[in-house]
C-alpha atoms as a PDB file:
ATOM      1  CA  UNK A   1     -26.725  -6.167  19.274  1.00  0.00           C
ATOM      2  CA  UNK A   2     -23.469  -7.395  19.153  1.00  0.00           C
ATOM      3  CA  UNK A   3     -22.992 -11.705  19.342  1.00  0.00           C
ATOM      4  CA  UNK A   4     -20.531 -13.048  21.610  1.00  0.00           C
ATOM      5  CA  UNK A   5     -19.192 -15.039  18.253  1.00  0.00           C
ATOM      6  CA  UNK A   6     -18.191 -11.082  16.464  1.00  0.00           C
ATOM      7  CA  UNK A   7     -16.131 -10.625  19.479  1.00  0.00           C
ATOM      8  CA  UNK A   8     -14.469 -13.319  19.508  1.00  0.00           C
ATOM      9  CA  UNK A   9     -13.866 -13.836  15.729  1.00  0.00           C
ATOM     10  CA  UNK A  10     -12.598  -9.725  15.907  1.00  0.00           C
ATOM     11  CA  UNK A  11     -10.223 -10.036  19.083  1.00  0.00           C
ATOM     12  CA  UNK A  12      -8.591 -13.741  16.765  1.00  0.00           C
ATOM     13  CA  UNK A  13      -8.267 -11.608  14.031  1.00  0.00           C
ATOM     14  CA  UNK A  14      -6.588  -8.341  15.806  1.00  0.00           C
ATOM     15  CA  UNK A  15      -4.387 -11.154  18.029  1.00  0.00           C
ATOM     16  CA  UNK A  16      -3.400 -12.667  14.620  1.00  0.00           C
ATOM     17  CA  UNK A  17      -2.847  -9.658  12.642  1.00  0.00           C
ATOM     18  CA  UNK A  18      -0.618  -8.017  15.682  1.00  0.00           C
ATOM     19  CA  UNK A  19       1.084 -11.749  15.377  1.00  0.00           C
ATOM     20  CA  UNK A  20       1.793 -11.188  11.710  1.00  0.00           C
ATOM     21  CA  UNK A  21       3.094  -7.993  11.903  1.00  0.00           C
ATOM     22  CA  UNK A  22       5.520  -9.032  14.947  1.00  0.00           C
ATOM     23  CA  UNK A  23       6.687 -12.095  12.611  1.00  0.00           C
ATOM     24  CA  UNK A  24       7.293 -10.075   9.616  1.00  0.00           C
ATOM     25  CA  UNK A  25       8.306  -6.710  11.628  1.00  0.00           C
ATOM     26  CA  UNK A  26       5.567  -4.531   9.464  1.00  0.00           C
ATOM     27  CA  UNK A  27       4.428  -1.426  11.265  1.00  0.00           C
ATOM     28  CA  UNK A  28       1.006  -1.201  11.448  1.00  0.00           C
ATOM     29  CA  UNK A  29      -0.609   0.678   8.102  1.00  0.00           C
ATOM     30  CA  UNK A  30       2.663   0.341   6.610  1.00  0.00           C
ATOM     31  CA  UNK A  31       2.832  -0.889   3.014  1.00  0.00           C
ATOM     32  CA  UNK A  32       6.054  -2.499   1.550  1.00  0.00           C
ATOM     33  CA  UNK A  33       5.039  -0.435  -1.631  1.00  0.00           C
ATOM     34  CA  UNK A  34       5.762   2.746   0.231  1.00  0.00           C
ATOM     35  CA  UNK A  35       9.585   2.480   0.174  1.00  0.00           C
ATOM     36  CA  UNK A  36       9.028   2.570  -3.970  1.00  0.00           C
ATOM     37  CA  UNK A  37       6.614   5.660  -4.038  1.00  0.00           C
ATOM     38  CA  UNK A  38       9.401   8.432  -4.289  1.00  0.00           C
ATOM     39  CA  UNK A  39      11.274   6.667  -7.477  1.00  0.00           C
ATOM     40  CA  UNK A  40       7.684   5.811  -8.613  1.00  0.00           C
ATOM     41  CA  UNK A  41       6.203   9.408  -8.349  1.00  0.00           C
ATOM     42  CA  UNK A  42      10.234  10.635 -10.066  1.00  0.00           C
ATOM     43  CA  UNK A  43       8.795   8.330 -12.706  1.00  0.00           C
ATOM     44  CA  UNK A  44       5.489   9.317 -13.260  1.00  0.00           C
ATOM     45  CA  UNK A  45       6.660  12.735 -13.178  1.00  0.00           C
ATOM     46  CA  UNK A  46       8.816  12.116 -16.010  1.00  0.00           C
ATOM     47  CA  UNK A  47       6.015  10.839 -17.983  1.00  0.00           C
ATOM     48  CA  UNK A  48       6.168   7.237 -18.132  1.00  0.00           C
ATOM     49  CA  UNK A  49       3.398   4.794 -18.220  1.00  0.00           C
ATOM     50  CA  UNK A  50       2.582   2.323 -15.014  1.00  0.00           C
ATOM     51  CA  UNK A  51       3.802  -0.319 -16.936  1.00  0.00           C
ATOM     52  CA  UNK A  52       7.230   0.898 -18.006  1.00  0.00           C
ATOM     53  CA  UNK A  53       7.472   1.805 -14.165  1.00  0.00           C
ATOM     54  CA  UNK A  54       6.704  -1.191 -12.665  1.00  0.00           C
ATOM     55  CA  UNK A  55       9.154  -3.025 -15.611  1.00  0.00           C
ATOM     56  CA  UNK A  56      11.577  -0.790 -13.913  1.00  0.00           C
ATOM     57  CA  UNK A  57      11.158  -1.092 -10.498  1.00  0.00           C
ATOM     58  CA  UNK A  58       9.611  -4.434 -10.477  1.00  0.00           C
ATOM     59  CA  UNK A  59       6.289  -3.765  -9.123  1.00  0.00           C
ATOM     60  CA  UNK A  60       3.114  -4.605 -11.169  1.00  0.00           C
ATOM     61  CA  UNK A  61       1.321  -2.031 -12.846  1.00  0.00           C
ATOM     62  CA  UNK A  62      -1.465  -1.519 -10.293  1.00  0.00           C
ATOM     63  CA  UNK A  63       0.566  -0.824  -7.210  1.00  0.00           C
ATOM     64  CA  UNK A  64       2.182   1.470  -9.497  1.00  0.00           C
ATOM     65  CA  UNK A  65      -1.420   2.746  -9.679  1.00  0.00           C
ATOM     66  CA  UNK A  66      -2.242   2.177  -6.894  1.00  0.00           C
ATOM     67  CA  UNK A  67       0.985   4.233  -5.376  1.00  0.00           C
ATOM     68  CA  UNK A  68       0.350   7.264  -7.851  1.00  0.00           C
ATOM     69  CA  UNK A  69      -3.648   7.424  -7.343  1.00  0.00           C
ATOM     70  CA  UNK A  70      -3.104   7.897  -3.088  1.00  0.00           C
ATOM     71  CA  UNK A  71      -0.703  10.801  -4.109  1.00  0.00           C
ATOM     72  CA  UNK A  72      -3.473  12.618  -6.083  1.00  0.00           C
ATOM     73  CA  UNK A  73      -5.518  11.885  -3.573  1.00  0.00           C
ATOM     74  CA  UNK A  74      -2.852  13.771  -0.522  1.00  0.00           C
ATOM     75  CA  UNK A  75      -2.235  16.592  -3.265  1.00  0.00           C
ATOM     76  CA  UNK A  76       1.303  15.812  -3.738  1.00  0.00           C
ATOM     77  CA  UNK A  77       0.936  15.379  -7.274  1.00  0.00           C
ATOM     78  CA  UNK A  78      -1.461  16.693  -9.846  1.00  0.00           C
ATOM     79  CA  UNK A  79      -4.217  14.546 -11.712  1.00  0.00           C
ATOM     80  CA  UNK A  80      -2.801  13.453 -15.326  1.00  0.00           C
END
């Protein structure tokens, strides 16, 4: 059974979240990373290494990772 205290600690968070995206005008399941992921996946096409991509873009090297990994995972590009 559900407490009354885990539904009211879940509706704070979802009322704070929605809050933070308003503020910040994110969409929800957007990632700022996203706008990068075409240049990055150019990139990675063209053989360079997460680091040398996220030198050139100026991401770290694991959301450069991170962006490649969840486009092997959609099929959009192959497994290295």
């Amino acid at each position: 059974m559900v407490s009354v205290r885990h539904l009211l600690l879940g509706a704070i968070s979802h009322r704070t979240k929605s809050k933070v995206r308003k503020k910040f005008g994110r969409k929800a399941g957007y990632r700022p990373s996203d706008k990068h992921s075409k240049k990055v996946l150019e990139l990675h096409g063209e053989g360079l290494s997460y680091r040398l991509i996220g030198r050139n873009l100026s991401l770290s090297k694991n959301t450069v990772m991170q962006i490649v990994q969840r486009a092997v995972e959609v099929g959009k590009v192959q497994a290295a």
